[in-house]
Protein backbone atom coordinates (compact mmCIF):
# COMPACT_ATOMS: atom_id res chain seq x y z
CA UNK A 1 66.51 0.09 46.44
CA UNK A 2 66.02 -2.54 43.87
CA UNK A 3 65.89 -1.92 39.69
CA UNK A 4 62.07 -3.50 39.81
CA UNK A 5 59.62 -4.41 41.93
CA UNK A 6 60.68 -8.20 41.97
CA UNK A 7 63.88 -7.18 43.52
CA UNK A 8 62.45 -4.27 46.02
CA UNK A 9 60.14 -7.43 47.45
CA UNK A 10 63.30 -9.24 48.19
CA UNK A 11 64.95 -6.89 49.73
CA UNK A 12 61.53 -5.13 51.97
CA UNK A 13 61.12 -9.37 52.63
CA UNK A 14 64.81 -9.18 54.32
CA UNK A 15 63.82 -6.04 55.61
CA UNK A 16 61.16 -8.21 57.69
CA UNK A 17 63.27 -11.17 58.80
CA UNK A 18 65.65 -8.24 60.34
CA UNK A 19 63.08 -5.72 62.20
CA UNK A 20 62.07 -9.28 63.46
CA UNK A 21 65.28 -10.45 64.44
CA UNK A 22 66.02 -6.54 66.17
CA UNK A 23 62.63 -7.49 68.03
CA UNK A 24 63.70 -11.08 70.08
CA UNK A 25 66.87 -8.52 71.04
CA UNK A 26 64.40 -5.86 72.04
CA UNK A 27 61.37 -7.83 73.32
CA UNK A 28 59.51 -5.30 71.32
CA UNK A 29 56.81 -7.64 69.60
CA UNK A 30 55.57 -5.63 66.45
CA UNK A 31 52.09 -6.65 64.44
CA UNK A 32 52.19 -7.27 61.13
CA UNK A 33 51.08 -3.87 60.25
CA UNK A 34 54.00 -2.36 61.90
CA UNK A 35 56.83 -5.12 60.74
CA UNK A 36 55.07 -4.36 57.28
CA UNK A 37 55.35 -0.54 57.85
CA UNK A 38 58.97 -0.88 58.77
CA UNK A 39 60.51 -3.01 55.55
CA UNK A 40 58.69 -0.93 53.76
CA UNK A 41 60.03 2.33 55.61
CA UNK A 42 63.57 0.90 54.82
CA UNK A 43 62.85 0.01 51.46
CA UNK A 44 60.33 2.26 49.99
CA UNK A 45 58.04 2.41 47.52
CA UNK A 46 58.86 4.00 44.02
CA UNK A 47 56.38 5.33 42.29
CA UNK A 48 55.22 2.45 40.31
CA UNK A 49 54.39 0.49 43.59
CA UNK A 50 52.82 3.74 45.25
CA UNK A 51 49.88 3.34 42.77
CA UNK A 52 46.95 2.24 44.47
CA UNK A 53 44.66 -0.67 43.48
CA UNK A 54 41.37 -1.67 43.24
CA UNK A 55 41.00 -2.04 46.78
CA UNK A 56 42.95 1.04 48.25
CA UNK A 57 45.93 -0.55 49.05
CA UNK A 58 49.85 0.78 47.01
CA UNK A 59 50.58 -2.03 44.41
CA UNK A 60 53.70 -2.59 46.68
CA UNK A 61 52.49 -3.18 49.58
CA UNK A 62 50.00 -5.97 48.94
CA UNK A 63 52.71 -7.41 46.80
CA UNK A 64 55.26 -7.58 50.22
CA UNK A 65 51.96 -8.72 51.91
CA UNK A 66 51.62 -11.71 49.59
CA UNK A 67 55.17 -12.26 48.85
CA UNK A 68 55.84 -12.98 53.10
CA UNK A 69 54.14 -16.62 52.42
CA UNK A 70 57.37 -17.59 51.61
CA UNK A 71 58.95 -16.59 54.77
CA UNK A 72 56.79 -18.71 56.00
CA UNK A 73 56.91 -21.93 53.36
CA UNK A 74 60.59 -21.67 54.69
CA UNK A 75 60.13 -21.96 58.06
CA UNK A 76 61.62 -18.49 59.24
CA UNK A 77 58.50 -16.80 59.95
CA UNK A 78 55.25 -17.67 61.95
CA UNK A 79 52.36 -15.41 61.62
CA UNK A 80 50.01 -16.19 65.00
CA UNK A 81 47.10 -14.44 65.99
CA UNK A 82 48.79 -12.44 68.19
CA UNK A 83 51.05 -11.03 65.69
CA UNK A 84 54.57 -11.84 63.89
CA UNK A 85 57.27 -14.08 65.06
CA UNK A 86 60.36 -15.00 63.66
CA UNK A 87 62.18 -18.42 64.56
CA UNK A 88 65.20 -19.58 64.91
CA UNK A 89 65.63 -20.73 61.07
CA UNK A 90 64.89 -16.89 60.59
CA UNK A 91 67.54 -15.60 62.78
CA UNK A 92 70.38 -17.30 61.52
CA UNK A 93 68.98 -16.99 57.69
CA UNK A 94 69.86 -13.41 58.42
CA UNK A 95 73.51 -14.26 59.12
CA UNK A 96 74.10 -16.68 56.68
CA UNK A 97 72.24 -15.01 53.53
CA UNK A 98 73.00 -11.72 54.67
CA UNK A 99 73.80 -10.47 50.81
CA UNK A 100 70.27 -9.85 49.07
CA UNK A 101 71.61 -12.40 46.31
CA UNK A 102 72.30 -14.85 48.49
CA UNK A 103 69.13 -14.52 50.32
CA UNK A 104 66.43 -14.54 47.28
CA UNK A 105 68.56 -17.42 45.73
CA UNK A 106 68.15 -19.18 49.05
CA UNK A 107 64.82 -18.20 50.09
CA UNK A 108 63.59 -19.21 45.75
CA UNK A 109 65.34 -22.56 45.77
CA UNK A 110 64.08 -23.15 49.43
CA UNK A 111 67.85 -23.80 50.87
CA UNK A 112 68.23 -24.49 54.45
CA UNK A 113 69.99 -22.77 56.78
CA UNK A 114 73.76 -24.14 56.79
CA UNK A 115 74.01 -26.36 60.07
CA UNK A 116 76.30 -24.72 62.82
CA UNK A 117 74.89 -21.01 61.49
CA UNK A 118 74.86 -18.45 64.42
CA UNK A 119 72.34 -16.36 65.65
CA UNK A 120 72.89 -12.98 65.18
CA UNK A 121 74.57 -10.33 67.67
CA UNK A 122 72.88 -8.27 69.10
CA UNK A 123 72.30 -4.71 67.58
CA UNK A 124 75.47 -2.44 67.61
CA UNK A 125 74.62 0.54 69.75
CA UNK A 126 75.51 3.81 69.32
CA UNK A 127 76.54 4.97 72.83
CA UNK A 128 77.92 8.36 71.56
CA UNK A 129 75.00 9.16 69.78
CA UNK A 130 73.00 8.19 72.65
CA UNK A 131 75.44 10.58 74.95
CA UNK A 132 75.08 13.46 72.51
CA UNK A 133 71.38 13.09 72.92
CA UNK A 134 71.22 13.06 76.42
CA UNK A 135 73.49 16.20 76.56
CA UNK A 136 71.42 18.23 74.31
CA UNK A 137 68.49 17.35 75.84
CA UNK A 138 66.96 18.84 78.59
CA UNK A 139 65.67 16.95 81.69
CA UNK A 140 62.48 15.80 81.54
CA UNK A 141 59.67 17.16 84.24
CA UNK A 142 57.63 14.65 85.66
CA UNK A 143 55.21 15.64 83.96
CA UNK A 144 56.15 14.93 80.57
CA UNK A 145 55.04 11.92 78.39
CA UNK A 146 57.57 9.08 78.16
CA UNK A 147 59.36 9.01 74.69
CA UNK A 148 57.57 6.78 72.14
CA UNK A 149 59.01 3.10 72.07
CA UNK A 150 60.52 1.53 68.58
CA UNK A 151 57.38 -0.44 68.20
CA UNK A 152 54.88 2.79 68.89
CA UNK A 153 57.03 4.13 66.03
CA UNK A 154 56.82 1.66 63.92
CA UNK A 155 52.83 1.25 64.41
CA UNK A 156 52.50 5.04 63.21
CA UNK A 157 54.93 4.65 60.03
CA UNK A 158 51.93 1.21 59.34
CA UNK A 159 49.30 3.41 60.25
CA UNK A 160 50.30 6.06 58.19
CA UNK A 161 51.11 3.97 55.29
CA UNK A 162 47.54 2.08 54.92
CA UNK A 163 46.00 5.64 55.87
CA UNK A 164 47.84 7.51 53.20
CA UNK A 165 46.31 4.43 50.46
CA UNK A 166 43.01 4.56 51.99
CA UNK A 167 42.38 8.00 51.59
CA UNK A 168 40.95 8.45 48.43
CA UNK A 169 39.07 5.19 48.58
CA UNK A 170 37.59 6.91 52.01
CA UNK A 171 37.16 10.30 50.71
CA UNK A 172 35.13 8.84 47.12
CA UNK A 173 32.76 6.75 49.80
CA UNK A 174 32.41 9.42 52.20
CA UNK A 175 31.00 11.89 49.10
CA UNK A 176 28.84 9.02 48.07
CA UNK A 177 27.39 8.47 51.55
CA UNK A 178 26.75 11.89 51.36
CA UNK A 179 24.85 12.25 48.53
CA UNK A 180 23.19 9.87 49.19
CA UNK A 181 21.84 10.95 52.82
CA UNK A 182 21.00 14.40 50.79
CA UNK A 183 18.61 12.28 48.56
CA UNK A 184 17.01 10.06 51.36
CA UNK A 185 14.41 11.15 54.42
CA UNK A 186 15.80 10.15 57.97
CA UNK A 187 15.41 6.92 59.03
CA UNK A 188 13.74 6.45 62.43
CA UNK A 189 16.42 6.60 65.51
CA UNK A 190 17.70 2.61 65.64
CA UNK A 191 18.30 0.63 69.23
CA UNK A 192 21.61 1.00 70.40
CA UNK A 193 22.73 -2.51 71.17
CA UNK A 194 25.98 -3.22 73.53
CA UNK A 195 29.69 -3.34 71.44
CA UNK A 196 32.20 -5.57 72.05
CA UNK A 197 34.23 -5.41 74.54
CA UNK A 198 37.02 -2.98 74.30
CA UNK A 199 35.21 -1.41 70.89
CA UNK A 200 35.83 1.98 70.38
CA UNK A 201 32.86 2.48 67.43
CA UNK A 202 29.10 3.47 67.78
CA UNK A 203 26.93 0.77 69.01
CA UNK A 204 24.10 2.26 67.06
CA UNK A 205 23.09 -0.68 64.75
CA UNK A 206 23.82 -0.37 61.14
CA UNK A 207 22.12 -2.02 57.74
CA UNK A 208 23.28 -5.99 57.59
CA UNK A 209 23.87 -7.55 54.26
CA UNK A 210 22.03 -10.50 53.74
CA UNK A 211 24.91 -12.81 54.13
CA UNK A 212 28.31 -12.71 54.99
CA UNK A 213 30.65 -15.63 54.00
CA UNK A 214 34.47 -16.52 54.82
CA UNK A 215 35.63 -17.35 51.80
CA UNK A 216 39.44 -18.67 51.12
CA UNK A 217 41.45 -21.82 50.84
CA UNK A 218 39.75 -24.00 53.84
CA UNK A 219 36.13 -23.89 52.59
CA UNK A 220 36.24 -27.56 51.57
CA UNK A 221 37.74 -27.83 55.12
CA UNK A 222 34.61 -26.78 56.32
CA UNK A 223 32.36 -29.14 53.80
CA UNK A 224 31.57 -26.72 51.09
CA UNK A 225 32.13 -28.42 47.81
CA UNK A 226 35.21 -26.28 46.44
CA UNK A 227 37.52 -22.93 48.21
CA UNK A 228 36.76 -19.42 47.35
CA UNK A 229 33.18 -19.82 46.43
CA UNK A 230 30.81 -17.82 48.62
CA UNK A 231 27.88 -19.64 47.55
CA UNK A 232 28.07 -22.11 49.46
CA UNK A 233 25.91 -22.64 52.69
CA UNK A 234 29.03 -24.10 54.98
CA UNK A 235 31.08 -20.75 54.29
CA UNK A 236 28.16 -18.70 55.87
CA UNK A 237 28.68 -16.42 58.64
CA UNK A 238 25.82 -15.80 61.78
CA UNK A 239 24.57 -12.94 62.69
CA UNK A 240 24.82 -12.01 66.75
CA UNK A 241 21.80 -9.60 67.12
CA UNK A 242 23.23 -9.01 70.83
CA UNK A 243 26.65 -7.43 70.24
CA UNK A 244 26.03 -6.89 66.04
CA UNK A 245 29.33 -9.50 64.94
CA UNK A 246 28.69 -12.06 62.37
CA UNK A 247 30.58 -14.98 63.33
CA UNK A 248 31.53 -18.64 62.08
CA UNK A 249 33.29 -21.04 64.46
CA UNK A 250 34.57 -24.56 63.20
CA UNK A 251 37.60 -26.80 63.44
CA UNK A 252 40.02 -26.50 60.97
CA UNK A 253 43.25 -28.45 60.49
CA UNK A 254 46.62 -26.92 61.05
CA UNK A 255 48.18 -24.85 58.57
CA UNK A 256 48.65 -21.49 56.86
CA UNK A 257 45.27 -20.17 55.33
CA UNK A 258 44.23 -17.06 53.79
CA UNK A 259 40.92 -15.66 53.16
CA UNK A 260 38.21 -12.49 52.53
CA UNK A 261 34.91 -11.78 53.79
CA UNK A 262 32.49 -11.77 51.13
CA UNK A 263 29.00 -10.37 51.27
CA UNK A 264 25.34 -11.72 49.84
CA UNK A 265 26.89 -15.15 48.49
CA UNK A 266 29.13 -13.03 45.82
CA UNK A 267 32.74 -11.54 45.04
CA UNK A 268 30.63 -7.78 44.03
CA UNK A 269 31.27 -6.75 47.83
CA UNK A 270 34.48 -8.49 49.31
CA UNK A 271 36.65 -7.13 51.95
CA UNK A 272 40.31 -7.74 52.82
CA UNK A 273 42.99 -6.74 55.22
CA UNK A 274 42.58 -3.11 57.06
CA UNK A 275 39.04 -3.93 55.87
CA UNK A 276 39.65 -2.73 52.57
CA UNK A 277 37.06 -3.05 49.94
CA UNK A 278 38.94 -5.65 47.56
CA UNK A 279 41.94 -5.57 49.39
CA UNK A 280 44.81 -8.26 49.64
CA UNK A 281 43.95 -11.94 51.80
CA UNK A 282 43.51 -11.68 55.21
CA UNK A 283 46.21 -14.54 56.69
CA UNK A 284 46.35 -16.97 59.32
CA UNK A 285 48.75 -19.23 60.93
CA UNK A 286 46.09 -21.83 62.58
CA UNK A 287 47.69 -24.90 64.67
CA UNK A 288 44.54 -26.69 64.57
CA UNK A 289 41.33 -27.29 66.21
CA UNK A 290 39.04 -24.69 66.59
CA UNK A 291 38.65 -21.25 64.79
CA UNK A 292 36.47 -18.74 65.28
CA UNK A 293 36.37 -15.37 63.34
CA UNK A 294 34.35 -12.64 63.59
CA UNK A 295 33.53 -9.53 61.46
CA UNK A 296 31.88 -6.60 62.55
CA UNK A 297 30.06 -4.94 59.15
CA UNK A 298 30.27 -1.85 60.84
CA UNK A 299 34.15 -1.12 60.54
CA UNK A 300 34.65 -4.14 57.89
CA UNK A 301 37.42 -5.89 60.60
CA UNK A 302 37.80 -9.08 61.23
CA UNK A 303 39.08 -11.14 64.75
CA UNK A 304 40.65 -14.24 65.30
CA UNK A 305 39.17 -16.04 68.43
């Protein structure tokens, strides 16, 4: 562990490059929640960076979470819709700045990769270990459940992470809601309408805010006079009565992009990542052409389509 925080980002941002790099060997392909979950499980938090934010979120993590745009800006990392990649650049700046000192010099004065650089060997395995194991344990019936995979790990350490941060947050709106319910008469039973596909929430339909804009660093992309202003009519989301998903679809020219979803044409209700109230940028790696994103109000997520 590092003597700051500056330091414990460059080493958790190593940390990513190399649960990458173990994942081409693997063919294990890990989201960024889980590649986030697993730097940070190998470099973790003291307690400075365990303090949560306004949104929910541990001062360290949205700090890693911001900090891997320069993974990218390199050229070793590729964040896609369908998760986390490293390249080829990445690899081999694991082998050839393997010392953190090398790497955050590299990686701060944007240094290439030396020409004629490696990639790296595989993992070392631990075939003893592995023996031992196998020893001790007993044979498995056919009925038992297959052991969990690295990357099923490595979801639950994420999972764990951004549920351990979001608890208070959660348990503050839950009394709220409460309250709140205890002070008003029942509402007449709403129309359930159909959820998306694949959605595991209620379909019962919930209060809509007014408007719902995506607002981040491509809103003049999309005509509205300046970024990050969700006044403006050409960052507005629409509303699908059908399936409940506000949704804005528009072309939008290659490049790395980050953004929130802001409600009623103001920054008093914004959500991030996790769909955390205030939380860090969502991100997106878009190659070009069309994008389509969609948030559903009534678990504050957001898809890429």
């Amino acid at each position: 562990m590092g003597a700051n925080t500056a330091e414990n980002t460059t080493l958790r941002l190593k940390a990513v490059l190399e649960v990458l790099a173990e994942g081409v060997w693997s063919a294990e392909k890990l989201n960024a929640g889980a590649v986030l979950g697993e730097a940070i499980e190998r470099v973790p938090l003291n307690e400075h960076e365990r303090e949560l934010l306004s949104g929910g979120i541990p001062r360290g993590h949205k700090t890693l979470t911001t900090a891997t745009a320069k993974l990218v800006k390199a050229g070793w990392l590729v964040k896609g819709r369908s998760g986390w990649s490293i390249t080829d650049d990445g690899q081999r700046a694991t082998v050839a700045f393997a010392e953190p000192a090398a790497f955050v010099a590299a990686l701060d004065a944007g240094t290439p990769v030396p020409a004629g650089t490696p990639l790296p060997a595989a993992p070392a395995q631990k075939p003893a270990a592995k023996a031992v194991r196998k020893t001790a344990a007993p044979a498995a019936s056919a009925g038992d459940k297959e052991a969990p995979s690295k990357a099923t790990k490595a979801v639950g350490k994420a999972a764990k992470l951004i549920d351990d941060a979001v608890a208070p947050v959660a348990k503050a709106v839950r009394k709220r809601k409460a309250a709140a319910a205890a002070q008003t008469p029942p509402a007449a039973e709403s129309v359930a309408g159909p959820a998306p596909s694949g959605s595991a929430v209620s379909t019962e339909t919930v209060e809509q805010p007014a408007a719902v804009a995506v607002a981040g660093d491509f809103n003049i992309a999309l005509g509205a006079p300046a970024n990050w202003a969700p006044q403006y009519e050409e960052s507005q989301m629409e509303l699908d009565l059908v399936d409940q998903l506000w949704k804005l679809a528009a072309d939008v020219p290659a490049g790395f992009y980050t953004f929130k979803i802001a409600l009623n044409r103001s920054w008093d209700e914004n959500y991030g990542a996790f769909g955390v109230f205030d939380g860090p940028n969502h991100e997106v790696h878009h190659g070009g052409g069309p994008l389509v994103i969609h948030y559903d109000h009534r678990t504050r997520d957001i898809v890429l389509g």
